[in-house]
PDB file of N, CA and C in Angstrom:
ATOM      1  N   UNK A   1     -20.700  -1.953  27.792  1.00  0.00           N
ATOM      2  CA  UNK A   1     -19.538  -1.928  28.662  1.00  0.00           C
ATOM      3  C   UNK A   1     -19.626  -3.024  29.717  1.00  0.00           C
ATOM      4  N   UNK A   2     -20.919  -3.395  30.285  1.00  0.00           N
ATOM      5  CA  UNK A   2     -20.943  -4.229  31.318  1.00  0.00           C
ATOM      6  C   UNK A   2     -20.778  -5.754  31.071  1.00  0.00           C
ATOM      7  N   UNK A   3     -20.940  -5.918  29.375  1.00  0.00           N
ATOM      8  CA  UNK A   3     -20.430  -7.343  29.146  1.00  0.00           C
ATOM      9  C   UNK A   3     -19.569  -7.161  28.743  1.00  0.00           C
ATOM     10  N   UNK A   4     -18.376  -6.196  28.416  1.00  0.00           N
ATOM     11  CA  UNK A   4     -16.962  -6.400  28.135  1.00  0.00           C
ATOM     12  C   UNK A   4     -16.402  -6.543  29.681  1.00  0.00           C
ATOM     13  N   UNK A   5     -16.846  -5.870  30.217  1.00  0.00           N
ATOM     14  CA  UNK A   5     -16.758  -6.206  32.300  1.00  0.00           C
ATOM     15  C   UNK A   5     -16.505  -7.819  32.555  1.00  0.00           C
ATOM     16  N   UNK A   6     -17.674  -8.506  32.072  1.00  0.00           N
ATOM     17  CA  UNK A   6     -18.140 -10.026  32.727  1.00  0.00           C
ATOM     18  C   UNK A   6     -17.045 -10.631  31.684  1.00  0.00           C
ATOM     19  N   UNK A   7     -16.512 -10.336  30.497  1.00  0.00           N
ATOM     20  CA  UNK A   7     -15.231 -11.329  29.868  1.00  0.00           C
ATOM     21  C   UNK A   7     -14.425 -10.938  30.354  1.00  0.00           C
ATOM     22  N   UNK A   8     -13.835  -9.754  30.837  1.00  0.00           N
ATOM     23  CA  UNK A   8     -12.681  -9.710  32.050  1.00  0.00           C
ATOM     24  C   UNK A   8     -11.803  -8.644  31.582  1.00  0.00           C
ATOM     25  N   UNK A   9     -10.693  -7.690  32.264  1.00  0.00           N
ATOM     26  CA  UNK A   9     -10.008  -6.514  32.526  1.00  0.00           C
ATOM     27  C   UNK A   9      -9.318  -5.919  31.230  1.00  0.00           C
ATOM     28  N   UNK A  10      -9.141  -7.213  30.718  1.00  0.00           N
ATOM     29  CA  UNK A  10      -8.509  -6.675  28.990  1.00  0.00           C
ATOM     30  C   UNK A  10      -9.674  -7.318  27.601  1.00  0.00           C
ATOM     31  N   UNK A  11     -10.586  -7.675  28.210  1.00  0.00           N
ATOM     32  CA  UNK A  11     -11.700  -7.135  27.268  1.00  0.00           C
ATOM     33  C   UNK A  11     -12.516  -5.440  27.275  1.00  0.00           C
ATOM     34  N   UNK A  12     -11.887  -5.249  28.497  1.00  0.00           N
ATOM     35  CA  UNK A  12     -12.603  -4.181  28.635  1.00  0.00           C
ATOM     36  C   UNK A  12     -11.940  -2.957  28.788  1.00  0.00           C
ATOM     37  N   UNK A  13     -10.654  -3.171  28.621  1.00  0.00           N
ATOM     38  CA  UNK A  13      -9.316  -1.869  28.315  1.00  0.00           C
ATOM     39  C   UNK A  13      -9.525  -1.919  26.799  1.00  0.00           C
ATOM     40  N   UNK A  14      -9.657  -2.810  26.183  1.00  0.00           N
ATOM     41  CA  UNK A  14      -9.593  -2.981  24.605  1.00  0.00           C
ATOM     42  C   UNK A  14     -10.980  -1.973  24.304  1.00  0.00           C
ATOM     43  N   UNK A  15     -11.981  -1.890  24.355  1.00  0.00           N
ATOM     44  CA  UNK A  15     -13.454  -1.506  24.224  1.00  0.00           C
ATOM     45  C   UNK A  15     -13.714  -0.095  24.585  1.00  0.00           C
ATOM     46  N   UNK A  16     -12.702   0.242  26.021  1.00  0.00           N
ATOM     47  CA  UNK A  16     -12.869   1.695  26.117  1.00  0.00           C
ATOM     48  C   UNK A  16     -11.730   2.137  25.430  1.00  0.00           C
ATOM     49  N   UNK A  17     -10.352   1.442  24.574  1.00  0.00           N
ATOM     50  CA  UNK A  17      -9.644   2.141  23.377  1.00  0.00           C
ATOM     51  C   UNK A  17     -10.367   1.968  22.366  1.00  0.00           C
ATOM     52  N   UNK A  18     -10.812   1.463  22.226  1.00  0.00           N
ATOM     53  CA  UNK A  18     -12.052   1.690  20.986  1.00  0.00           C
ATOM     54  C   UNK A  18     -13.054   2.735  20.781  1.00  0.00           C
ATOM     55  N   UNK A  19     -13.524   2.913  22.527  1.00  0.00           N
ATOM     56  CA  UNK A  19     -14.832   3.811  22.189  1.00  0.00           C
ATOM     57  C   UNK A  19     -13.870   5.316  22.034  1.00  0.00           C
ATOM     58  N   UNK A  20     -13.421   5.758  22.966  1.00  0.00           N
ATOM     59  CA  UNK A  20     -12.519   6.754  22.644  1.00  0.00           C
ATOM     60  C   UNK A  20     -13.570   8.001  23.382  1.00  0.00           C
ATOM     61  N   UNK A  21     -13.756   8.715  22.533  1.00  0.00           N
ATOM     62  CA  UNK A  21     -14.856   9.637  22.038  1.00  0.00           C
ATOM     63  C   UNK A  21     -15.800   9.644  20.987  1.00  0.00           C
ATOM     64  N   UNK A  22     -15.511   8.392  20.496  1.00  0.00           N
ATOM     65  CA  UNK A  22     -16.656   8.082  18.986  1.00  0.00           C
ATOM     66  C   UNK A  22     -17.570   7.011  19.276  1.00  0.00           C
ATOM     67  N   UNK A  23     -18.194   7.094  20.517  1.00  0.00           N
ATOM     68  CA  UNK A  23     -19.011   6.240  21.027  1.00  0.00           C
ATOM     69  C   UNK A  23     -19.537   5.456  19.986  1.00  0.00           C
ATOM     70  N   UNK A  24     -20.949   6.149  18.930  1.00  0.00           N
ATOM     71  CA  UNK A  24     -21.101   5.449  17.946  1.00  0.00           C
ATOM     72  C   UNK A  24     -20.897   5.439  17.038  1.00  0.00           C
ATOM     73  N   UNK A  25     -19.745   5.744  16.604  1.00  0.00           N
ATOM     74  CA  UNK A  25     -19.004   5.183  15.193  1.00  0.00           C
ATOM     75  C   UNK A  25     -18.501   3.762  15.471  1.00  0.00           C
ATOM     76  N   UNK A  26     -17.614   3.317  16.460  1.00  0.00           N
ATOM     77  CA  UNK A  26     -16.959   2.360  17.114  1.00  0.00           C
ATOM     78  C   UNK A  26     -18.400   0.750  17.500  1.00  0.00           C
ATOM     79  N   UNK A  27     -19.630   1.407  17.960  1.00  0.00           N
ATOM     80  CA  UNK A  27     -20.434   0.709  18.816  1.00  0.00           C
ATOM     81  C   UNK A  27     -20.251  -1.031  17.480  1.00  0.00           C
ATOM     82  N   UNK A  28     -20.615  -0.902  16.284  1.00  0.00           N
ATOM     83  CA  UNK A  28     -21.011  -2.081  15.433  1.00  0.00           C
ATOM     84  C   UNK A  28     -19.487  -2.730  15.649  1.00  0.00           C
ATOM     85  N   UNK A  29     -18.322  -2.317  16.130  1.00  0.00           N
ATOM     86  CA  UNK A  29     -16.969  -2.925  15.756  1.00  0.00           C
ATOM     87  C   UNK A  29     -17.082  -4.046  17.248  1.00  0.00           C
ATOM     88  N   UNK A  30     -17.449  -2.761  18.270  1.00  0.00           N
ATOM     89  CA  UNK A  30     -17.054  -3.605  19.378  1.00  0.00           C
ATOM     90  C   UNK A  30     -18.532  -5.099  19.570  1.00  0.00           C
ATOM     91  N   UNK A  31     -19.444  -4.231  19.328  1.00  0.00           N
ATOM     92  CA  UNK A  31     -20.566  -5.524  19.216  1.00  0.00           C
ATOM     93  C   UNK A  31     -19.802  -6.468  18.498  1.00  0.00           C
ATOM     94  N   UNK A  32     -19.061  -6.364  17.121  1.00  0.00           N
ATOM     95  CA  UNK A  32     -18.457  -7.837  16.725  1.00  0.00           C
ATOM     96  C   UNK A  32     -17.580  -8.527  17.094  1.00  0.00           C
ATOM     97  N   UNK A  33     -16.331  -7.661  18.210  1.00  0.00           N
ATOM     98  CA  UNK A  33     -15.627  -8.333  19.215  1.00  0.00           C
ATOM     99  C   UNK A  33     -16.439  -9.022  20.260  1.00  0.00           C
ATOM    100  N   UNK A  34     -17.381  -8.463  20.883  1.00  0.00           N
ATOM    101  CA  UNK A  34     -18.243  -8.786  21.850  1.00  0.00           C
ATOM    102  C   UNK A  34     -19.127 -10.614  21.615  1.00  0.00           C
ATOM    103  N   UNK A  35     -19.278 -10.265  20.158  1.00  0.00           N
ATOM    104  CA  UNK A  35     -19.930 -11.366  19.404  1.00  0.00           C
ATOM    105  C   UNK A  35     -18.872 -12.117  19.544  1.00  0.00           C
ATOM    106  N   UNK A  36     -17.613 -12.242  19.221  1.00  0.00           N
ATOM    107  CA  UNK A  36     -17.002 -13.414  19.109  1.00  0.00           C
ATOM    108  C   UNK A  36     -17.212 -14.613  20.735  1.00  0.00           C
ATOM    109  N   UNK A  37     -17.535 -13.977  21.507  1.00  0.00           N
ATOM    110  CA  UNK A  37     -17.798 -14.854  22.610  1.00  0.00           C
ATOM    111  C   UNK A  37     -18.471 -15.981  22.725  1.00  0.00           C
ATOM    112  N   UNK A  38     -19.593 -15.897  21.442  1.00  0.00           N
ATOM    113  CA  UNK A  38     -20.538 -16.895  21.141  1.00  0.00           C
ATOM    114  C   UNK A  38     -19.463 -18.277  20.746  1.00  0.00           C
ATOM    115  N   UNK A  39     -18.594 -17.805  19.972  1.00  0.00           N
ATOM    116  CA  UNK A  39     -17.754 -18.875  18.546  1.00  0.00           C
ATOM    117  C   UNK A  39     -16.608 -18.802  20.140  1.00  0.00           C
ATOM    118  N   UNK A  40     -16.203 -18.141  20.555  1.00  0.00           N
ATOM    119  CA  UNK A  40     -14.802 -18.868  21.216  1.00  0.00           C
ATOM    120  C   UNK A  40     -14.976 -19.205  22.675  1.00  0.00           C
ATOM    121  N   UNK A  41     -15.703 -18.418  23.425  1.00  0.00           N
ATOM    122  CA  UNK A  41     -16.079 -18.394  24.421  1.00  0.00           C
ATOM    123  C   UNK A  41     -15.146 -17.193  25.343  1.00  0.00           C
ATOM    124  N   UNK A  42     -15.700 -16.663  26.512  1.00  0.00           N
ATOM    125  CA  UNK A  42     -15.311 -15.873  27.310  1.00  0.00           C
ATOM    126  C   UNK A  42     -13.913 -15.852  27.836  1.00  0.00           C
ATOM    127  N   UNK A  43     -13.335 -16.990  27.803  1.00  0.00           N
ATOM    128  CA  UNK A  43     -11.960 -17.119  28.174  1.00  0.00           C
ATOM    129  C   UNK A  43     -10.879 -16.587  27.414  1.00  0.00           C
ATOM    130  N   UNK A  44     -11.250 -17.407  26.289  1.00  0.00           N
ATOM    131  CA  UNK A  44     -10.320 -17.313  24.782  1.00  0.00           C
ATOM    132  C   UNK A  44     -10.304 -15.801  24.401  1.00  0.00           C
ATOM    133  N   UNK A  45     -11.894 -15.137  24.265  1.00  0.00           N
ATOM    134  CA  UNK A  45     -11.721 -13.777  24.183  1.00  0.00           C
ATOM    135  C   UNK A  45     -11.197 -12.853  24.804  1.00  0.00           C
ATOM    136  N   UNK A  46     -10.947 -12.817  26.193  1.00  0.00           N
ATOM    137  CA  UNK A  46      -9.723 -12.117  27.248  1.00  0.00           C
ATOM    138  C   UNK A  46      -8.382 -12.545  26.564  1.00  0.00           C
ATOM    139  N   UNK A  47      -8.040 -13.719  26.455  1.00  0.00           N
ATOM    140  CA  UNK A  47      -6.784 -13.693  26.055  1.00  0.00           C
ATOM    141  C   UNK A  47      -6.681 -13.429  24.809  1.00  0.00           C
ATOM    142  N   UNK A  48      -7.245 -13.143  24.195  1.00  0.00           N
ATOM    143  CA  UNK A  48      -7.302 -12.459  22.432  1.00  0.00           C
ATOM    144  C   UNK A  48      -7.189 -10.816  22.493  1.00  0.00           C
ATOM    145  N   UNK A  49      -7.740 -10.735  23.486  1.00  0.00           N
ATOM    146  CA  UNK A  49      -7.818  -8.910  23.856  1.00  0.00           C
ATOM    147  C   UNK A  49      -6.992  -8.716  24.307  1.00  0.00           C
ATOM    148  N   UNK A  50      -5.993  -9.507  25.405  1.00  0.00           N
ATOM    149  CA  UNK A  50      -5.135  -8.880  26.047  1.00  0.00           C
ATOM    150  C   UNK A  50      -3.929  -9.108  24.908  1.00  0.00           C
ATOM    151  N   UNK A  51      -4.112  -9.969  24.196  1.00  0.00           N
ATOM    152  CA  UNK A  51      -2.933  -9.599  23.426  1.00  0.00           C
ATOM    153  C   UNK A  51      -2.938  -9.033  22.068  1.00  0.00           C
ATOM    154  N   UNK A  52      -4.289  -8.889  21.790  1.00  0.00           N
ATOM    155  CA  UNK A  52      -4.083  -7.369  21.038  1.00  0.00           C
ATOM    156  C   UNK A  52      -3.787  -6.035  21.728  1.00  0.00           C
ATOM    157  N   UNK A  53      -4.391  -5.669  23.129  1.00  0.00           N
ATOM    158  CA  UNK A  53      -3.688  -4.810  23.636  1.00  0.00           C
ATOM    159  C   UNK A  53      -2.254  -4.275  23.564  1.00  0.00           C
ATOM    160  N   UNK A  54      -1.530  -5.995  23.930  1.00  0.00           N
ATOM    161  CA  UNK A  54      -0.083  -6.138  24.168  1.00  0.00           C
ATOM    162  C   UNK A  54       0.398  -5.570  23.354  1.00  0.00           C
ATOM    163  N   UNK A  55       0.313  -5.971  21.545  1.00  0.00           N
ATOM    164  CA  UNK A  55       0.767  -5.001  20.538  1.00  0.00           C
ATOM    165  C   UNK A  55       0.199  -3.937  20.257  1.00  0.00           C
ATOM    166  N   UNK A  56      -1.076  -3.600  20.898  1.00  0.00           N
ATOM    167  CA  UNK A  56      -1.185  -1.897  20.414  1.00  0.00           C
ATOM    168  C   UNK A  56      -2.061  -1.762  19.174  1.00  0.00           C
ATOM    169  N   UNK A  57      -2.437  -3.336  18.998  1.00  0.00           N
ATOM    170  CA  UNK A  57      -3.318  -3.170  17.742  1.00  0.00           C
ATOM    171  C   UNK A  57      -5.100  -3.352  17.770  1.00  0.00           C
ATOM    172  N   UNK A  58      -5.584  -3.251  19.143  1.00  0.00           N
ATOM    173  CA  UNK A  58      -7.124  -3.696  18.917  1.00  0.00           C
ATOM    174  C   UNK A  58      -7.606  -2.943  18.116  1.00  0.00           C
ATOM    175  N   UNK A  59      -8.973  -4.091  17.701  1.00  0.00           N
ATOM    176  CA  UNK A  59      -9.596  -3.980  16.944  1.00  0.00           C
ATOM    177  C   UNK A  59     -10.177  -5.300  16.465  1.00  0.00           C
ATOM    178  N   UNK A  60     -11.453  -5.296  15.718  1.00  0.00           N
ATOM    179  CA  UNK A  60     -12.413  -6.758  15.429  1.00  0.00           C
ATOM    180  C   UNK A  60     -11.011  -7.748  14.587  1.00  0.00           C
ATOM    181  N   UNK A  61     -11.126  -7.001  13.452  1.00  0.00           N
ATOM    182  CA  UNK A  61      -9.940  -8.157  12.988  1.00  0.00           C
ATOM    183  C   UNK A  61      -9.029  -8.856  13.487  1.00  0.00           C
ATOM    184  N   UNK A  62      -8.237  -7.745  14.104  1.00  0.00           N
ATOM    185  CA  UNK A  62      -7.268  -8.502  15.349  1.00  0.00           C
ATOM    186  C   UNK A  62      -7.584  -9.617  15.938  1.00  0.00           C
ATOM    187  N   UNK A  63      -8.184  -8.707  16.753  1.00  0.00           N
ATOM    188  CA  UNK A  63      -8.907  -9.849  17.330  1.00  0.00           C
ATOM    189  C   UNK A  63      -9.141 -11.457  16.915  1.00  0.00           C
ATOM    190  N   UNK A  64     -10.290 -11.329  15.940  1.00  0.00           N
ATOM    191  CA  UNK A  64     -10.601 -12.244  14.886  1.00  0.00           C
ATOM    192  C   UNK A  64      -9.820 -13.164  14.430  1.00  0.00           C
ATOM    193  N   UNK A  65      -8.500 -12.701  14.379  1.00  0.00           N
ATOM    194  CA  UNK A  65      -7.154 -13.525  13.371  1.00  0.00           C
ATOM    195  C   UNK A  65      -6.373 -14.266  14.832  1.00  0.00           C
ATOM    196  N   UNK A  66      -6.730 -13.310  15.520  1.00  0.00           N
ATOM    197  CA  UNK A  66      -5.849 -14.366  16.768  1.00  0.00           C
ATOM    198  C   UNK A  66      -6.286 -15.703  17.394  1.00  0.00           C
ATOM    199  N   UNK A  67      -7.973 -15.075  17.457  1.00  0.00           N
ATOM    200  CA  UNK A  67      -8.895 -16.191  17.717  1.00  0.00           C
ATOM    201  C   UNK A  67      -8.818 -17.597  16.699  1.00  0.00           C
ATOM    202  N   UNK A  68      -9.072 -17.077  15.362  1.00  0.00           N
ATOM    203  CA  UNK A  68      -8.855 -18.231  14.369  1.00  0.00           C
ATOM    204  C   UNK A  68      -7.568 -18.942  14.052  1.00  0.00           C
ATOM    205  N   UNK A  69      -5.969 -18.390  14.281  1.00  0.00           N
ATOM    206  CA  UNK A  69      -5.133 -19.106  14.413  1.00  0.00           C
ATOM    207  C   UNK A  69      -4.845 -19.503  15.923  1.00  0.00           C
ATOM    208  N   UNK A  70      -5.255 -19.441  17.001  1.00  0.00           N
ATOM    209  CA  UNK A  70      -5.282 -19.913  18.019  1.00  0.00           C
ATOM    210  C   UNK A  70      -4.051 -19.508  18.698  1.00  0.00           C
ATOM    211  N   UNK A  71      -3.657 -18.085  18.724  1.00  0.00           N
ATOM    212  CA  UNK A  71      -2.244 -17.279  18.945  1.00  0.00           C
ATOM    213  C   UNK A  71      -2.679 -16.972  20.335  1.00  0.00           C
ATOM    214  N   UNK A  72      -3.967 -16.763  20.617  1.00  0.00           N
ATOM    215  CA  UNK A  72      -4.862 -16.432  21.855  1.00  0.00           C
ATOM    216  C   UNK A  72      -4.426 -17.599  23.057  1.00  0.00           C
ATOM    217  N   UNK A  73      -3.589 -18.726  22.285  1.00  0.00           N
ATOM    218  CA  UNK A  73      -3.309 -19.887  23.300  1.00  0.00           C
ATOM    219  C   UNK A  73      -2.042 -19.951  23.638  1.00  0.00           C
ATOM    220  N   UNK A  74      -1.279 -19.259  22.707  1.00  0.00           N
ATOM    221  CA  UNK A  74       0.324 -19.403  22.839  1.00  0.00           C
ATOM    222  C   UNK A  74       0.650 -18.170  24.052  1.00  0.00           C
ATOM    223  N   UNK A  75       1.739 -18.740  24.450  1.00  0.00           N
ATOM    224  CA  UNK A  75       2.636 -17.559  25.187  1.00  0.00           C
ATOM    225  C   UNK A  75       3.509 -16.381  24.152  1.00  0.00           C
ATOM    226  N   UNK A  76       3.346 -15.279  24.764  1.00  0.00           N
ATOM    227  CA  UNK A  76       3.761 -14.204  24.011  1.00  0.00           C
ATOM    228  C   UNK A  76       4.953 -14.676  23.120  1.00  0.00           C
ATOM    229  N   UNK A  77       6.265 -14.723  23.947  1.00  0.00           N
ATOM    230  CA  UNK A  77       6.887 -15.074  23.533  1.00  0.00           C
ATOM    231  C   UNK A  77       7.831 -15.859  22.752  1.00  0.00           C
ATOM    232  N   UNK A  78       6.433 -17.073  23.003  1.00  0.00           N
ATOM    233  CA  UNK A  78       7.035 -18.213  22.160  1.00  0.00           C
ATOM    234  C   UNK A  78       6.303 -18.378  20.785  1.00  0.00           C
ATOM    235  N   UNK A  79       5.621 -17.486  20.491  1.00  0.00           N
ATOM    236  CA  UNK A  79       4.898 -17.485  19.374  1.00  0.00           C
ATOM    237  C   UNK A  79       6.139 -16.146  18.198  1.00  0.00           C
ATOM    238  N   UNK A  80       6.767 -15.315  19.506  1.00  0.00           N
ATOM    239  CA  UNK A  80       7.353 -14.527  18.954  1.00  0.00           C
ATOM    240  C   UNK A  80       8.722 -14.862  18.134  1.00  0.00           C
ATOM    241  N   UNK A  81       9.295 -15.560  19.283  1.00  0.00           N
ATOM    242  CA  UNK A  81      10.312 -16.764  18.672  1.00  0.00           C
ATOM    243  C   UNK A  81       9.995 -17.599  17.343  1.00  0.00           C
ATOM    244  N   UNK A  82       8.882 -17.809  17.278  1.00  0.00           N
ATOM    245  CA  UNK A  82       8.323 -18.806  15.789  1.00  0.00           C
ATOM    246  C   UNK A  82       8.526 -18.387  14.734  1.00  0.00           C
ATOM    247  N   UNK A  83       8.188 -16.702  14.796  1.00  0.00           N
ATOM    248  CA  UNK A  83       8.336 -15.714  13.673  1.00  0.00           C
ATOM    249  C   UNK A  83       9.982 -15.244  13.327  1.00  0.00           C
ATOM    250  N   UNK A  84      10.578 -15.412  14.689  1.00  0.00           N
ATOM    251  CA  UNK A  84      11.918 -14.516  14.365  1.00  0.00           C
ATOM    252  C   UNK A  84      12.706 -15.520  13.748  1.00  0.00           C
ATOM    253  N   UNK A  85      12.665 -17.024  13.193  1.00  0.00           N
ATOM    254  CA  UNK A  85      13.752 -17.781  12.064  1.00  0.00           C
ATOM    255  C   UNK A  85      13.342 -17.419  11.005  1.00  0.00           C
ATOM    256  N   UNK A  86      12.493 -16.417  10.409  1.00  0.00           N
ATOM    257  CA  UNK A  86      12.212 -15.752   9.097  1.00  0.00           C
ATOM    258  C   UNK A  86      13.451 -14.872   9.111  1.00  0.00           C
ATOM    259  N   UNK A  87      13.929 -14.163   9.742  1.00  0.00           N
ATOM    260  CA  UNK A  87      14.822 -13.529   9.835  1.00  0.00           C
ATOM    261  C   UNK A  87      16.337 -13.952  10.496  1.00  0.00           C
ATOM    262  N   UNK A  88      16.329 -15.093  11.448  1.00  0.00           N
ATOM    263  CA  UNK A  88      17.546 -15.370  12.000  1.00  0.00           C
ATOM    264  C   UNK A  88      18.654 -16.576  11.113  1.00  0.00           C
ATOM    265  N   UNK A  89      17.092 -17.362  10.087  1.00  0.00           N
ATOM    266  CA  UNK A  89      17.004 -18.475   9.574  1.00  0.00           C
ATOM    267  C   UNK A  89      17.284 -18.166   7.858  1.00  0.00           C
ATOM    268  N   UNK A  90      17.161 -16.897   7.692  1.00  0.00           N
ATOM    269  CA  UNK A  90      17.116 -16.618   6.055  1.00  0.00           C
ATOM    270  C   UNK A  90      15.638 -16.801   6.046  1.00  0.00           C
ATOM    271  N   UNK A  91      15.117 -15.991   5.084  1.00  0.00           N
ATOM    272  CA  UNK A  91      13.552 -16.085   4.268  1.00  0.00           C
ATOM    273  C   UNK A  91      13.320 -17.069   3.236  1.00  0.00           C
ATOM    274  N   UNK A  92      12.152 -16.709   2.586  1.00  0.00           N
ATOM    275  CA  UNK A  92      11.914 -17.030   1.799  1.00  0.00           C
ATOM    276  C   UNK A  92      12.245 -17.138   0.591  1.00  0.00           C
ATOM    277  N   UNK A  93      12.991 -15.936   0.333  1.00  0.00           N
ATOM    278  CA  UNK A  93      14.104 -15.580  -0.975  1.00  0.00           C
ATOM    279  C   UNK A  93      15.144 -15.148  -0.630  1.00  0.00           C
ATOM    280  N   UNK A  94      15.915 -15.829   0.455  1.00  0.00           N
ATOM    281  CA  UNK A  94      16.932 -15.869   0.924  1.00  0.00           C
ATOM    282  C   UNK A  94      17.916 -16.591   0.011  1.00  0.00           C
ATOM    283  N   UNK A  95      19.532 -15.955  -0.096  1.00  0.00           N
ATOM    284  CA  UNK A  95      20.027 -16.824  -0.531  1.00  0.00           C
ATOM    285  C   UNK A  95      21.503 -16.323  -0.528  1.00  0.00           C
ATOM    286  N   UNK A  96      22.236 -17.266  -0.021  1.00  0.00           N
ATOM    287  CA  UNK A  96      23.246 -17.463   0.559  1.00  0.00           C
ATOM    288  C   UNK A  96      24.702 -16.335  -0.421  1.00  0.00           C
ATOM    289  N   UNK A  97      25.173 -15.348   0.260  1.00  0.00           N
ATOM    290  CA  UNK A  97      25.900 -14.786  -0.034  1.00  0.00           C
ATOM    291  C   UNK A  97      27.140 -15.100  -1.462  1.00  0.00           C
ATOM    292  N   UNK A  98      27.311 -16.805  -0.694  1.00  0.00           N
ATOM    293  CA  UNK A  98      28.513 -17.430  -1.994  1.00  0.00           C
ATOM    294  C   UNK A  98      27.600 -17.813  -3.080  1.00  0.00           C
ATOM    295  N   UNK A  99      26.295 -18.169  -3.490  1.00  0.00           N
ATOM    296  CA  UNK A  99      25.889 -18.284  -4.580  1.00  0.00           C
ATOM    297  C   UNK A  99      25.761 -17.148  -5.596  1.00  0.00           C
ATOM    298  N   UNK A 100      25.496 -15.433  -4.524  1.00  0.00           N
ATOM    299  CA  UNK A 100      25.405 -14.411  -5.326  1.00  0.00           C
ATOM    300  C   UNK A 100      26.712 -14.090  -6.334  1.00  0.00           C
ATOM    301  N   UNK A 101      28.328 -14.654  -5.378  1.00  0.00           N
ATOM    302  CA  UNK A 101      29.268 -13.746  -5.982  1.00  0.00           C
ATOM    303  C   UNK A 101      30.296 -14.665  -7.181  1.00  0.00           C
ATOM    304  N   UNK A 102      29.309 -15.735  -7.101  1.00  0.00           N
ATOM    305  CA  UNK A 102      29.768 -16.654  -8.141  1.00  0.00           C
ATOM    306  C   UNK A 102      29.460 -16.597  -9.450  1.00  0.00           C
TER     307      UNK A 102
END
């Protein structure tokens, strides 16, 4: 707990939703969040935690995937915006209403 303390307030909201009441079932997950500090450093990992918090999803992977696409750097919102022309923009197998009724 005292080095989720020293990476800062949402490393360490993330760690006590983790521990819960399953102290050690949880302990090997959060040691591998804890570990990522080595590979990203103390900074990057607060802002990886706080925004897994943000969605409600911690956990190592989370974590992990934010760190490695570097989402941990973006602003909430503008990362959120990036995602929403999948939907505002048509998809991937999108396809335009007048081609269907032809």
């Amino acid at each position: 707990m005292a080095e989720a303390e020293r990476v800062g307030p949402a490393c360490m909201a993330m760690v006590r939703a983790m521990f819960g009441d399953k102290v050690l079932i949880r302990m090997r997950v959060v040691q591998g969040v804890l570990g990522l500090q080595k590979k990203y450093g103390a900074v990057r990992l607060e802002a990886a935690c706080s925004r897994a918090n943000h969605y409600g999803t911690p956990g190592l992977n989370v974590v992990k995937r934010i760190l490695e696409k570097g989402l941990d750097q973006q602003d909430l919102l503008a990362a959120f915006d990036a995602l929403a022309s999948t939907y505002t923009e048509g998809g991937r197998f999108y396809r335009a209403t007048s081609t269907i009724l032809q």
